[in-house]
N, C-alpha and C. Protein backbone atom coordinates (compact mmCIF):
# COMPACT_ATOMS: atom_id res chain seq x y z
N UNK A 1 5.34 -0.49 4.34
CA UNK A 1 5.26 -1.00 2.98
C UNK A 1 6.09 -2.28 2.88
N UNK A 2 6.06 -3.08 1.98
CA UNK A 2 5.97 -4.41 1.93
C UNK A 2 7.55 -3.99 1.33
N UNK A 3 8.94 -5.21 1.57
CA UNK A 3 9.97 -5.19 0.74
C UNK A 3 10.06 -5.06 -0.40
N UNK A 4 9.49 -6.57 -0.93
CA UNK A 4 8.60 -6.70 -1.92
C UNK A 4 7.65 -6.17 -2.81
N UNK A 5 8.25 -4.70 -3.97
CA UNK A 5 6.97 -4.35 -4.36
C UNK A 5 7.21 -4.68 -5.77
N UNK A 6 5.66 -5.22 -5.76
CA UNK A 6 4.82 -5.31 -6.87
C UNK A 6 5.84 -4.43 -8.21
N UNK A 7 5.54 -4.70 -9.38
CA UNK A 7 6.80 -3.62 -10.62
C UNK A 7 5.37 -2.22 -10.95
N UNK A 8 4.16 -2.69 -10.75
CA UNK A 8 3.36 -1.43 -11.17
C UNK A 8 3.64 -0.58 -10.09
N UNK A 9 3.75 -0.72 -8.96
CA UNK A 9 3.37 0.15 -7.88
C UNK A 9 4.92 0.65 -7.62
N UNK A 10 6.01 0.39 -7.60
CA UNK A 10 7.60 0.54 -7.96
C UNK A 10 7.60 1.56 -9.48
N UNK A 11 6.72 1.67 -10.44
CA UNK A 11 6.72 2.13 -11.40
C UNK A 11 5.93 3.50 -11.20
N UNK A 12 5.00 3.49 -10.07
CA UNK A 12 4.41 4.60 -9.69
C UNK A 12 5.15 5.51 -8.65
N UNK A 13 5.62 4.66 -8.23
CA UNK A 13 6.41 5.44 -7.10
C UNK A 13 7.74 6.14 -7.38
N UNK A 14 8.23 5.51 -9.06
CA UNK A 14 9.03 6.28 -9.57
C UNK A 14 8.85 7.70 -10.03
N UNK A 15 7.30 7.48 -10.37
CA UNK A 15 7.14 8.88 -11.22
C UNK A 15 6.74 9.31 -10.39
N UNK A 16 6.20 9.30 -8.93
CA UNK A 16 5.79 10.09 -7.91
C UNK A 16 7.32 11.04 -7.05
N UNK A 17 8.42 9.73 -7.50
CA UNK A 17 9.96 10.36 -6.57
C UNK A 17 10.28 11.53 -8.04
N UNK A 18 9.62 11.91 -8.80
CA UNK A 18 10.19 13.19 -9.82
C UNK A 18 9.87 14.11 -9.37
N UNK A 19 8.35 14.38 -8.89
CA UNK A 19 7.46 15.64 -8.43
C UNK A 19 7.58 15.93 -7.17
N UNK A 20 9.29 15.85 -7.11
CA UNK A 20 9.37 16.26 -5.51
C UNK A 20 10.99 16.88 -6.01
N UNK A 21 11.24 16.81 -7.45
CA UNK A 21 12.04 17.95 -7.93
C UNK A 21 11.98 19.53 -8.30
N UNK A 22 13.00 19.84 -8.35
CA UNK A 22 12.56 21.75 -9.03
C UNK A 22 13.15 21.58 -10.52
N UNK A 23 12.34 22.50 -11.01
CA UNK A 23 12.94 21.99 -12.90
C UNK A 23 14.08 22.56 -12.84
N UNK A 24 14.39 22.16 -14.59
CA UNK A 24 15.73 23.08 -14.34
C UNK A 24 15.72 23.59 -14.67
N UNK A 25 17.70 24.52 -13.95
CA UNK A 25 17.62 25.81 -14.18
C UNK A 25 17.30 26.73 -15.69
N UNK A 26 17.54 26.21 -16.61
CA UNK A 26 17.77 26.93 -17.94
C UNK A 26 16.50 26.76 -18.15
N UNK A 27 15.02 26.68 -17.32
CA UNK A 27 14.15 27.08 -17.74
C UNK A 27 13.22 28.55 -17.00
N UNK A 28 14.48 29.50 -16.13
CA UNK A 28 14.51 30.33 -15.78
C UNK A 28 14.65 31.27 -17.30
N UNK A 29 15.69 31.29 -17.70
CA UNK A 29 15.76 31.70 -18.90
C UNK A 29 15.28 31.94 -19.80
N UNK A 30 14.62 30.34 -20.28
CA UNK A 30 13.88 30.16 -21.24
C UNK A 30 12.37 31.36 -20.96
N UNK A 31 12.04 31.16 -19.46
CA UNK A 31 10.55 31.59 -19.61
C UNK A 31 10.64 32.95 -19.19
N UNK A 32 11.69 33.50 -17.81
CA UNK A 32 11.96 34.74 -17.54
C UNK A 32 12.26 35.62 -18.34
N UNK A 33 13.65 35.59 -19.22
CA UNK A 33 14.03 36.06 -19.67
C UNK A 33 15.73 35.99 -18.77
N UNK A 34 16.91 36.84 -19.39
CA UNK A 34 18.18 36.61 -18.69
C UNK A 34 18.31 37.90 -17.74
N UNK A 35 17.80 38.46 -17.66
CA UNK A 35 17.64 39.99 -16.54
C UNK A 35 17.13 39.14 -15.25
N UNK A 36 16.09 38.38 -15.09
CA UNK A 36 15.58 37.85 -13.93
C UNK A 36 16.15 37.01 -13.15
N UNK A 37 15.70 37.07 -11.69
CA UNK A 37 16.19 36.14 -11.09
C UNK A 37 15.19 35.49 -10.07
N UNK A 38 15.02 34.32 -10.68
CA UNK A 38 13.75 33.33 -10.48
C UNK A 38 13.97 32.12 -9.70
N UNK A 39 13.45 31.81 -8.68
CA UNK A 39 13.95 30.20 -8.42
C UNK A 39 13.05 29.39 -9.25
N UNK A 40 14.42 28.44 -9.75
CA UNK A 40 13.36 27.52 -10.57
C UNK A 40 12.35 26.84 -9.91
N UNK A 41 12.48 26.57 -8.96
CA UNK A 41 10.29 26.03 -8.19
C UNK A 41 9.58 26.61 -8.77
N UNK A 42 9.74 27.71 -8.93
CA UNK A 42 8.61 28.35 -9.69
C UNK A 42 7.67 27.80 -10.85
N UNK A 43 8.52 26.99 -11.59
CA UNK A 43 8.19 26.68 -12.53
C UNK A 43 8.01 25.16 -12.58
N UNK A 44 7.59 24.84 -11.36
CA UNK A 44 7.72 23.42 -10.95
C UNK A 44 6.14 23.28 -10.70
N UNK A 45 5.63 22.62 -11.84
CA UNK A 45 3.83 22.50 -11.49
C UNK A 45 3.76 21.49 -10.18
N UNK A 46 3.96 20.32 -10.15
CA UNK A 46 3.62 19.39 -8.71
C UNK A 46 4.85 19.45 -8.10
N UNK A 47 4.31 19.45 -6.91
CA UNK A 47 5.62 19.52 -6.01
C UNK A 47 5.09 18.82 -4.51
N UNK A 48 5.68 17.18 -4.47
CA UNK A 48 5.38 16.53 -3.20
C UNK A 48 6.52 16.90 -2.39
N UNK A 49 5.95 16.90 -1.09
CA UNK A 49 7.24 16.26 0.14
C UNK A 49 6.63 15.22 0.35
N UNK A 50 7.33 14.51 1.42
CA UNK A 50 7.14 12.93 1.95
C UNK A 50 6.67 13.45 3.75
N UNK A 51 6.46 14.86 3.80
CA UNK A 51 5.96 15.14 5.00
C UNK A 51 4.21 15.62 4.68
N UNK A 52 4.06 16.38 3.82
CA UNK A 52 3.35 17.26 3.65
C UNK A 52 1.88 16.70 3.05
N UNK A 53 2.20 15.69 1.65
CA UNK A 53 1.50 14.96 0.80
C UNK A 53 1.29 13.62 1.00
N UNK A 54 0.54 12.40 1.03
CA UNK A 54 0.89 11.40 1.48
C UNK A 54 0.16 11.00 0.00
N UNK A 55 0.88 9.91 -0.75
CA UNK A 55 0.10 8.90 -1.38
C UNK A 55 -0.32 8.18 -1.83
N UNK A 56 -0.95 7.72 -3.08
CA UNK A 56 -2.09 6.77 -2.46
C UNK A 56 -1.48 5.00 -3.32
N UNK A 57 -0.13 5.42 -3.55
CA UNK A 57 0.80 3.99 -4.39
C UNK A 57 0.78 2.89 -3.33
């Protein structure tokens, strides 16, 4: 990839470096309930790696 990127494609690649987080925790809570014990991934709809997913910014 080029040093140099473009601000749209730097702007995509921002919101692409989020969906390679786990939410957070206090939304174990929120959706489990406080008895459970959940990893928050769970509740993580997209979820890239930089091994697994490749794309297309």
């Amino acid at each position: 990839m080029a040093t140099t990127k473009h601000p749209s494609r730097k702007k995509r690649l921002i919101k692409l470096n989020t969906h390679t987080k786990w939410a957070p925790f206090w939304t174990v809570f929120k959706i489990n309930g406080k008895g459970q014990k959940v990893h928050p991934s769970r509740h993580t709809a997209v979820k890239r790696n930089w091994r697994r997913t490749k794309t297309k910014a």
